[in-house]
C-alpha atoms as a PDB file:
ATOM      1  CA  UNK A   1       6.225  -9.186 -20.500  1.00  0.00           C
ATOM      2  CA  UNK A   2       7.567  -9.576 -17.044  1.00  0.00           C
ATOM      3  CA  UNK A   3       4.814  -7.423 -15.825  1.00  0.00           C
ATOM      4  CA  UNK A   4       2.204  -9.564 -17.062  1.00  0.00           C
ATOM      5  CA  UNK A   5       3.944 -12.256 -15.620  1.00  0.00           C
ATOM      6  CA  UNK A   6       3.889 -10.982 -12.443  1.00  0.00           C
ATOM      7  CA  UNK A   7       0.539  -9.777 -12.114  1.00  0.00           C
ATOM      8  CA  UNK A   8      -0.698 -13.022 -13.788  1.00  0.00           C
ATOM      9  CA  UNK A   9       0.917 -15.208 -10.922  1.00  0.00           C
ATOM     10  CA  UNK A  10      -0.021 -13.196  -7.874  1.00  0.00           C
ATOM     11  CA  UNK A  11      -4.470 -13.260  -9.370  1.00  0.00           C
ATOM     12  CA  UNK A  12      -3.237 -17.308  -9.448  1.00  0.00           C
ATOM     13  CA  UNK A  13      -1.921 -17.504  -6.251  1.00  0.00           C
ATOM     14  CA  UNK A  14      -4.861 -15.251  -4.658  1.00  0.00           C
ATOM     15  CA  UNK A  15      -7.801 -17.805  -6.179  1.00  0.00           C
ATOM     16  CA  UNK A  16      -5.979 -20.992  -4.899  1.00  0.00           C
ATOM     17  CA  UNK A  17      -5.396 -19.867  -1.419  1.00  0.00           C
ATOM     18  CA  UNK A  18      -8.860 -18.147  -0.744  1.00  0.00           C
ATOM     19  CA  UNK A  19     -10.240 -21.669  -0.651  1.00  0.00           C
ATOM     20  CA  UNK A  20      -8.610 -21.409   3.027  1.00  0.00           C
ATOM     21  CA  UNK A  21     -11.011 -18.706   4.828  1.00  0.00           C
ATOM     22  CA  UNK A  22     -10.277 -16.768   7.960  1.00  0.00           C
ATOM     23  CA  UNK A  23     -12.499 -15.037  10.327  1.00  0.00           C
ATOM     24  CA  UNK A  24     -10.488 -11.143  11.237  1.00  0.00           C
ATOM     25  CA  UNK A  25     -10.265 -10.935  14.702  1.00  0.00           C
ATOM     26  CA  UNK A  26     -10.830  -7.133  15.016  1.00  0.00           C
ATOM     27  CA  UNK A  27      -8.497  -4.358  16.547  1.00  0.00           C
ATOM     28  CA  UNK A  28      -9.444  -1.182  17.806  1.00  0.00           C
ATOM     29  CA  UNK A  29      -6.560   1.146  17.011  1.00  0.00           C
ATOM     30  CA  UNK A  30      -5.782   2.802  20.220  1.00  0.00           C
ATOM     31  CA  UNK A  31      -4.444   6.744  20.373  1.00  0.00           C
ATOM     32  CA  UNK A  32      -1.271   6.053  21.932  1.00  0.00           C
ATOM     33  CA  UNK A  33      -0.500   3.676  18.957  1.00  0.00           C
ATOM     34  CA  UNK A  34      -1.546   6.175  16.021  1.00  0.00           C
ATOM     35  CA  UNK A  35       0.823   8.685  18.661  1.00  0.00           C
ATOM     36  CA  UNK A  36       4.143   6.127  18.650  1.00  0.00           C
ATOM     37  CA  UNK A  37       3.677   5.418  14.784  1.00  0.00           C
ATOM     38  CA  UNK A  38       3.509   9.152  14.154  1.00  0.00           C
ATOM     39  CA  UNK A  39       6.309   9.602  16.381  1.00  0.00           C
ATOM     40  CA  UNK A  40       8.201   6.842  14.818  1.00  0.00           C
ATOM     41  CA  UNK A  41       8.255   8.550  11.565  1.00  0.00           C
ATOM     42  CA  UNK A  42       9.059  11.667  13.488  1.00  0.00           C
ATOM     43  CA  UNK A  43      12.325  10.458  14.575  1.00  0.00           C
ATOM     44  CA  UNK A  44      13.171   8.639  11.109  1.00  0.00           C
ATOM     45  CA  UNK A  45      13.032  12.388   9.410  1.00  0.00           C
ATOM     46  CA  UNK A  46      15.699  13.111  11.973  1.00  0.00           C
ATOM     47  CA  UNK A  47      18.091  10.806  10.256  1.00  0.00           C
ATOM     48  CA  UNK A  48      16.264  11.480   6.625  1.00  0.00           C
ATOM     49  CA  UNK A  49      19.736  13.640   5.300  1.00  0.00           C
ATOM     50  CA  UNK A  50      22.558  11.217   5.984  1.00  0.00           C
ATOM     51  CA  UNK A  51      20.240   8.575   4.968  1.00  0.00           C
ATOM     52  CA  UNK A  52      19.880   9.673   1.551  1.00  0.00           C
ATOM     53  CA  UNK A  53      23.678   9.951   1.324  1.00  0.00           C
ATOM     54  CA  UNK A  54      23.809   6.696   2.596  1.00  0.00           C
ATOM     55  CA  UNK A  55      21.661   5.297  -0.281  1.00  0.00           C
ATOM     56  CA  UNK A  56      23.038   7.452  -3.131  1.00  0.00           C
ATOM     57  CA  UNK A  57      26.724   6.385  -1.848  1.00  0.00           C
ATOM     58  CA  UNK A  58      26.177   2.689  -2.486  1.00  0.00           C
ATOM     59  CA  UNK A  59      23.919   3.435  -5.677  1.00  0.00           C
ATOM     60  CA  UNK A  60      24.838   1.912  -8.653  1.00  0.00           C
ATOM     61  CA  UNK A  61      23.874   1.210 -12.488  1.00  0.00           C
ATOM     62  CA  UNK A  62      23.048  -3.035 -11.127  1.00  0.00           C
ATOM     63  CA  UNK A  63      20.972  -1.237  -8.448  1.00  0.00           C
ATOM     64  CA  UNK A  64      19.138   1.412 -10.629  1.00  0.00           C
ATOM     65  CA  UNK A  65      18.447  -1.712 -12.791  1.00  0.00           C
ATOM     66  CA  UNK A  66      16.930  -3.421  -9.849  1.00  0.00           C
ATOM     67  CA  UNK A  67      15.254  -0.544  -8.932  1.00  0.00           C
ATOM     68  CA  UNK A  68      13.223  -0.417 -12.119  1.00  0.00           C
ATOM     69  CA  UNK A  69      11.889  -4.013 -11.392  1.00  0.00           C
ATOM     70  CA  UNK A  70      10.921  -3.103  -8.002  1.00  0.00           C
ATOM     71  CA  UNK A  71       9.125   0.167  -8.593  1.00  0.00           C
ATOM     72  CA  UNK A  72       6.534  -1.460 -10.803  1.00  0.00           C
ATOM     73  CA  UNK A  73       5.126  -2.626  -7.469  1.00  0.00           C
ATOM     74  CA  UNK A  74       3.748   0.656  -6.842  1.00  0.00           C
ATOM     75  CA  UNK A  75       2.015   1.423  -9.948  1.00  0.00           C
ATOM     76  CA  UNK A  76      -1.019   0.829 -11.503  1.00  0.00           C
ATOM     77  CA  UNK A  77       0.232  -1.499 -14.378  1.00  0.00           C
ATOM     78  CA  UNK A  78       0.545  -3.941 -11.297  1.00  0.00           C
ATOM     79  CA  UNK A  79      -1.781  -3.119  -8.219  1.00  0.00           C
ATOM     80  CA  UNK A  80      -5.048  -2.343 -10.393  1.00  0.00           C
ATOM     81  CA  UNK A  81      -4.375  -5.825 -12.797  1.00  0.00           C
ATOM     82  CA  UNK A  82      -3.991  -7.930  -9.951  1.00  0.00           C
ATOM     83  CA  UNK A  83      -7.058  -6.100  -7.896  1.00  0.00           C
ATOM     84  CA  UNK A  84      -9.332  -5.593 -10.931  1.00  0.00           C
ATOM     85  CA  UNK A  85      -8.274  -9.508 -12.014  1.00  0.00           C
ATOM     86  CA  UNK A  86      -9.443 -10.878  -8.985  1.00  0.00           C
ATOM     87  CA  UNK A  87     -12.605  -9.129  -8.773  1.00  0.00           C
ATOM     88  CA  UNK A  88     -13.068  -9.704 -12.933  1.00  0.00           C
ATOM     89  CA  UNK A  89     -12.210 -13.532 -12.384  1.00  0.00           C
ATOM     90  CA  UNK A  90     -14.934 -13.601  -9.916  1.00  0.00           C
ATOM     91  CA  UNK A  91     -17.378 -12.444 -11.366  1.00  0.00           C
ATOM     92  CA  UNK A  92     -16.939 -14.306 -14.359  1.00  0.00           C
ATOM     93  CA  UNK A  93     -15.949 -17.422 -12.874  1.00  0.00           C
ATOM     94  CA  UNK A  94     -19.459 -17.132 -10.654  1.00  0.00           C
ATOM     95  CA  UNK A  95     -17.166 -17.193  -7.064  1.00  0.00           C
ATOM     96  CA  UNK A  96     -18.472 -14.613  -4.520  1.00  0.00           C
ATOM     97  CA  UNK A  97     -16.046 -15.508  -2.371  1.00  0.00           C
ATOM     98  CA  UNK A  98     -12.954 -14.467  -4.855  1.00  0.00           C
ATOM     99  CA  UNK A  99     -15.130 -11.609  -6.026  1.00  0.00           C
ATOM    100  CA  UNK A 100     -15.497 -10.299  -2.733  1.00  0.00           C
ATOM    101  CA  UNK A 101     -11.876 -10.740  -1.902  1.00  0.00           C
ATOM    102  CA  UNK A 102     -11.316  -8.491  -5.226  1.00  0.00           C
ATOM    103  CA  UNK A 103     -13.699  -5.922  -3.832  1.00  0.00           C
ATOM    104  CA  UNK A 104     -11.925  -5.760  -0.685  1.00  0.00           C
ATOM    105  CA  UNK A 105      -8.070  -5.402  -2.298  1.00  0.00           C
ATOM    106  CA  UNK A 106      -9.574  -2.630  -4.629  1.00  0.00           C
ATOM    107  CA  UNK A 107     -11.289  -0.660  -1.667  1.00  0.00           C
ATOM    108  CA  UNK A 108      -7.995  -0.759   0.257  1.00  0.00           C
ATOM    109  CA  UNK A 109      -6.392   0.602  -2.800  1.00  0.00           C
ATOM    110  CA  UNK A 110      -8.560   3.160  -3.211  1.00  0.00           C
ATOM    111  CA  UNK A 111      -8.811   4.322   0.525  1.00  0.00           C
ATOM    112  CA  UNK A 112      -4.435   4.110   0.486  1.00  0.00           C
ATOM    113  CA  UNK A 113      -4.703   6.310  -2.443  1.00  0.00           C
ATOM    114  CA  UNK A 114      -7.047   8.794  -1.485  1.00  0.00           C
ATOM    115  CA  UNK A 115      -5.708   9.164   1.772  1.00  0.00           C
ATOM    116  CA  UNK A 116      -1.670   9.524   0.330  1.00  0.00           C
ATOM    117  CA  UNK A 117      -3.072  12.283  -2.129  1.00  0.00           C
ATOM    118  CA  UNK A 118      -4.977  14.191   0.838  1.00  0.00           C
ATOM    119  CA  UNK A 119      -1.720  14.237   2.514  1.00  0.00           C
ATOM    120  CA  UNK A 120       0.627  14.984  -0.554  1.00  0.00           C
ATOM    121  CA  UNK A 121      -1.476  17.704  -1.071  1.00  0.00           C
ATOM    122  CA  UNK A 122      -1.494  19.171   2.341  1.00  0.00           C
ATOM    123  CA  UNK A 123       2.244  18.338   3.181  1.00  0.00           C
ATOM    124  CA  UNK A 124       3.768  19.831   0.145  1.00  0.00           C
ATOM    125  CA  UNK A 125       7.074  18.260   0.999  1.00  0.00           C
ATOM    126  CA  UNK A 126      10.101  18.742  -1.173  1.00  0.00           C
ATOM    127  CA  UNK A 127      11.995  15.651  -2.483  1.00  0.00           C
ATOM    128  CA  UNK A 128      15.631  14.996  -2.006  1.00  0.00           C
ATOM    129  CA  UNK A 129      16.488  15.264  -5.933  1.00  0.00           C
ATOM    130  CA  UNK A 130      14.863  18.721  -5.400  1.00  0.00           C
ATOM    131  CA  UNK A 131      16.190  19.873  -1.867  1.00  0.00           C
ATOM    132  CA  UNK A 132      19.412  19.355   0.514  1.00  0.00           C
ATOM    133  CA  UNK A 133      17.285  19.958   3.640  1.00  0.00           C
ATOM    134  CA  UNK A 134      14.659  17.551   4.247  1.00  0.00           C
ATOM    135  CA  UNK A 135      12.626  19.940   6.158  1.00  0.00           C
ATOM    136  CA  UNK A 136      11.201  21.817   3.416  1.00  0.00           C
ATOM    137  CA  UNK A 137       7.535  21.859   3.064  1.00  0.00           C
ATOM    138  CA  UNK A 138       5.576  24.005   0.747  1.00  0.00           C
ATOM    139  CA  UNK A 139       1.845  23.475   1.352  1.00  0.00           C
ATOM    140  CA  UNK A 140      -0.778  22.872  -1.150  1.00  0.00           C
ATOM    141  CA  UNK A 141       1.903  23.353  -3.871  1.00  0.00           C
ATOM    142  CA  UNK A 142       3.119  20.609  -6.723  1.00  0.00           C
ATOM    143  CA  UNK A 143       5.456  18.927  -4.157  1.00  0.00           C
ATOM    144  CA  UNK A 144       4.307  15.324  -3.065  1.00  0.00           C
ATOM    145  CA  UNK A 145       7.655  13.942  -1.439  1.00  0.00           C
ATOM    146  CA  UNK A 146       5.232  12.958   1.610  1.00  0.00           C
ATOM    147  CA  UNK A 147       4.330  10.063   2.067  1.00  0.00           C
ATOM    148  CA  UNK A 148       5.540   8.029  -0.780  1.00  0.00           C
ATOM    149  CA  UNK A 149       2.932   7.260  -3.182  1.00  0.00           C
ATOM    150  CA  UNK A 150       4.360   4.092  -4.381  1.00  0.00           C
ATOM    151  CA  UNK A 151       5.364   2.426  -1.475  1.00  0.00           C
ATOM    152  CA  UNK A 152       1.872   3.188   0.070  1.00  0.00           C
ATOM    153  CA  UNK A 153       0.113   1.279  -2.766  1.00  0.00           C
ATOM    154  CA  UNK A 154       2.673  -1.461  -3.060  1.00  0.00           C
ATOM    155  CA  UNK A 155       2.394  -1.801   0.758  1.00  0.00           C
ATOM    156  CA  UNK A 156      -1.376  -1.321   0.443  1.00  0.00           C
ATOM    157  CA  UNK A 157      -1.715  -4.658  -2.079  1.00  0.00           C
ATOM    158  CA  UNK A 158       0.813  -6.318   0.322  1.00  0.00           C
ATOM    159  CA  UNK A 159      -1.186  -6.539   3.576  1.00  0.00           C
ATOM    160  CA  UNK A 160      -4.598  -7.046   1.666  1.00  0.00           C
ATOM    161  CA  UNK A 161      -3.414  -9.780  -0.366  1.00  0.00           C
ATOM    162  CA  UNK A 162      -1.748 -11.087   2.765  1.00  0.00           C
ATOM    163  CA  UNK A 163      -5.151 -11.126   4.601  1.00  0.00           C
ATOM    164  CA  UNK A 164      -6.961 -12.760   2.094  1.00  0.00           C
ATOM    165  CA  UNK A 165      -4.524 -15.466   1.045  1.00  0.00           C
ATOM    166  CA  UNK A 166      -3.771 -16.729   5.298  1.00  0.00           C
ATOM    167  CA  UNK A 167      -0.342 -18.207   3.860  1.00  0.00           C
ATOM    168  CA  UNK A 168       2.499 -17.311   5.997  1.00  0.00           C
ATOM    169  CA  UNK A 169       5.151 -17.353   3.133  1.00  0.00           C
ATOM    170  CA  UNK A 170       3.515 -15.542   0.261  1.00  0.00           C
ATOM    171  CA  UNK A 171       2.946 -13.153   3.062  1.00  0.00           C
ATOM    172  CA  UNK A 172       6.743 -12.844   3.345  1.00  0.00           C
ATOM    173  CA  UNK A 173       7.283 -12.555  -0.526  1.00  0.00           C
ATOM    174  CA  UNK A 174       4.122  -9.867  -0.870  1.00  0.00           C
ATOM    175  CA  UNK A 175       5.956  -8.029   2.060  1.00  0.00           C
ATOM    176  CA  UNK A 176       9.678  -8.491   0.472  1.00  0.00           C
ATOM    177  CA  UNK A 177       8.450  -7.187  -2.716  1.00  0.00           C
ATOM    178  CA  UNK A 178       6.780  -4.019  -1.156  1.00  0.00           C
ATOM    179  CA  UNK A 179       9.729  -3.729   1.091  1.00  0.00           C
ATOM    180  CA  UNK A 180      11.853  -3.520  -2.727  1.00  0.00           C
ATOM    181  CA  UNK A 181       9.527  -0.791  -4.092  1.00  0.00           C
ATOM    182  CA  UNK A 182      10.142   1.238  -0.772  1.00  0.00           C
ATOM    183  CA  UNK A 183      13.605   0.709  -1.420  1.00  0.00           C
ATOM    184  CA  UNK A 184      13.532   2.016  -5.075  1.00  0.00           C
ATOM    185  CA  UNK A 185      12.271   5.068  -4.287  1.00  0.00           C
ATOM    186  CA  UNK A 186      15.148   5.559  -1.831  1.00  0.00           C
ATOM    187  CA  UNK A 187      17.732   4.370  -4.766  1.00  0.00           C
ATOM    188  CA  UNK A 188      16.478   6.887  -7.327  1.00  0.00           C
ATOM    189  CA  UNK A 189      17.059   9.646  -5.028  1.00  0.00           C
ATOM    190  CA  UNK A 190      12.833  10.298  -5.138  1.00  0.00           C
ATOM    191  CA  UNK A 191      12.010  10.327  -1.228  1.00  0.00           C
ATOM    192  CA  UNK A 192      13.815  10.659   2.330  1.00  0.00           C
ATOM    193  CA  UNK A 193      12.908   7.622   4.086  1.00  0.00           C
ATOM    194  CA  UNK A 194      10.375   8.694   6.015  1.00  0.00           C
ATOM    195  CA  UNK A 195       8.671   9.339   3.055  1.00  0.00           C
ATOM    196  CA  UNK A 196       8.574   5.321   2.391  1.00  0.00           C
ATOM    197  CA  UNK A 197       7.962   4.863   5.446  1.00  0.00           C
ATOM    198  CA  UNK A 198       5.017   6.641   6.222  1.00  0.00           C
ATOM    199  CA  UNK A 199       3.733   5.537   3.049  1.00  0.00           C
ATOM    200  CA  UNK A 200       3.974   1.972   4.711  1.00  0.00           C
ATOM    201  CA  UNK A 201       1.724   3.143   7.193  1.00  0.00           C
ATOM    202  CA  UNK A 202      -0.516   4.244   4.925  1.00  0.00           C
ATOM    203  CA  UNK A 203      -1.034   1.464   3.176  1.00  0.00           C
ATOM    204  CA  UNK A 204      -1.135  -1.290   5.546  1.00  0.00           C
ATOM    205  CA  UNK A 205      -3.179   0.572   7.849  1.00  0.00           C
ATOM    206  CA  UNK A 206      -5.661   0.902   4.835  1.00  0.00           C
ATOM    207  CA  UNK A 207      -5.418  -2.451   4.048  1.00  0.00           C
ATOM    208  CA  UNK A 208      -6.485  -3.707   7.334  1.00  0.00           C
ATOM    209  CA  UNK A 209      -9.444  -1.503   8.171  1.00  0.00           C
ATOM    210  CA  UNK A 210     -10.780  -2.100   4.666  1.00  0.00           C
ATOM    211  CA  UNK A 211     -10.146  -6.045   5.398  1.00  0.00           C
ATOM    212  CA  UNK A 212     -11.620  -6.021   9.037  1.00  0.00           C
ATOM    213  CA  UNK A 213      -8.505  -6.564  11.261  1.00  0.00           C
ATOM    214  CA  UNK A 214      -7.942  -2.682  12.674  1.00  0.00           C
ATOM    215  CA  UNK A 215     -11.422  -0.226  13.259  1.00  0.00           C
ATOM    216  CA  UNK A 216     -10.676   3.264  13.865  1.00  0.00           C
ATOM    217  CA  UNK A 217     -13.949   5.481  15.078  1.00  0.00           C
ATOM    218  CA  UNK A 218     -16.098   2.317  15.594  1.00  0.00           C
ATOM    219  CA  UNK A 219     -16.219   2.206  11.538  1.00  0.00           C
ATOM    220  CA  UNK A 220     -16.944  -1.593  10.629  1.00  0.00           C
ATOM    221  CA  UNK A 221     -15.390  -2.946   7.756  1.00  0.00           C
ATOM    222  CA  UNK A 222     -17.429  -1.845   4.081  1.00  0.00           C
ATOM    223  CA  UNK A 223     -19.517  -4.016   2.491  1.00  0.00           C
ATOM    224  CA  UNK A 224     -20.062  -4.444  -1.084  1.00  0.00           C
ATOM    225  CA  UNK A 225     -23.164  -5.440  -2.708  1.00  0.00           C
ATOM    226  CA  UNK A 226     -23.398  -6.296  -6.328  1.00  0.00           C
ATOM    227  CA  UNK A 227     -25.076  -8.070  -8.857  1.00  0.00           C
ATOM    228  CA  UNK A 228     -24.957  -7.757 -12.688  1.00  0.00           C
ATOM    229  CA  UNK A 229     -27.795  -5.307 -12.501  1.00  0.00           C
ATOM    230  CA  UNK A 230     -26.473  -2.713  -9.526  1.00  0.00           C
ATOM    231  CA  UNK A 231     -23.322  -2.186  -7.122  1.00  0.00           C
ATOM    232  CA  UNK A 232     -23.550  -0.431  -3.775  1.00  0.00           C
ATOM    233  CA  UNK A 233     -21.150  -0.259  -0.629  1.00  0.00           C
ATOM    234  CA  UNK A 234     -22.176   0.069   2.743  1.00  0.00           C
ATOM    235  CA  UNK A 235     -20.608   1.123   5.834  1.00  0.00           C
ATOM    236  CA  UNK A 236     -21.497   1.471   9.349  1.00  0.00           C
ATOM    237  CA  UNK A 237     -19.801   3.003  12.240  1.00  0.00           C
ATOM    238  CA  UNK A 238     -20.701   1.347  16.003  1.00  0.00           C
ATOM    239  CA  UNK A 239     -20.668   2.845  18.841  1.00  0.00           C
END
């Protein structure tokens, strides 16, 4: 029930405050900047280990509760509702504007996703619950540790939902609650916490080249053309 809740009031929120549009001021993402949030992450895995006693220390039967709130942010129960709502209430509502905006959220979804899988995949990181040592990495094998799936699409929904709304406070809670299903995975003993934060990366960096504000490569922001009788995206690269 809470679930529906939730999802239900963030599709509300999202078609009231898209009446307020914003033109993206574009950002080329720069090496050195992909370099120092690389590195960043770099020297976060340093501390990964006493971190992770750190969290499991304070952790606690309230907190685990909390937890299981929090991690609903990253999972599909609650990114693909609100997403899929706002495109679905377009559409049927006859607002290109708020179908668009749904288009958008789901393509940054789907490029967060892709890209945390690629990267799972290729990492093959251990997780904490499964190793002492948080340098273990096993390639192409079952282990996903790296980045954090759910904090990448909770982060992911964040930052596009933040770019479409243009309110400064729902920004704040969208963050907040992103920030709590980070913070979950750390509490159930799932991820180091460079896991959650790389998968912060991730997503907002999907987010925002999907919504226009970053380019990377000269690639322009997709655009999505539908009707009731055919969809197509397109997606050009300048340079």
């Amino acid at each position: 029930m809470h679930l529906t809740r939730w999802s239900s009031c963030l599709i509300g929120v999202s078609c009231l405050a898209l009446a307020r549009p914003l033109e993206a001021q574009s950002h080329e993402i720069r090496w050195w900047e992909a370099a120092a949030a690389v590195g960043t992450i770099g020297v976060v895995s340093l501390f990964d280990r006493h971190l992770d006693e750190w969290f499991q220390d304070r952790r606690s039967p309230n907190s685990d509760r909390l937890a299981k709130v929090f991690r609903h942010g990253g999972q599909p129960e609650v990114f693909l509702t609100v997403g899929g709502g706002m495109f679905a209430a377009g559409v049927a509502t006859g607002r290109p504007n708020l179908r668009r905006s749904g288009e958008r959220v789901l393509a940054s979804l789907a490029l967060a996703g892709i890209t945390t899988l690629a990267i799972k995949r290729t990492v093959g990181r251990l997780r904490p619950n499964a190793a002492t040592d948080p340098y273990v990495f096993k390639p192409f094998s079952h282990n996903d540790a790296f980045p954090s799936g759910h904090s990448t699409m909770a982060f992911a929904l964040a930052a596009s939902l933040s770019e479409e709304i243009h309110n400064r406070w729902v920004s704040a809670v969208l963050y907040a609650g992103a920030a709590g299903t980070a913070w979950s995975r750390l509490n159930d003993h799932l991820h180091w916490t460079s896991d959650v934060l790389a998968g912060a990366a991730v997503g907002i960096t999907s987010a925002k080249l999907m919504e226009g504000r970053w380019r990377i490569f000269g690639l322009n922001p997709p655009k999505f053309l539908f009707d009731p009788h055919s969809a197509r995206l397109e997606w050009h690269v300048a340079f």
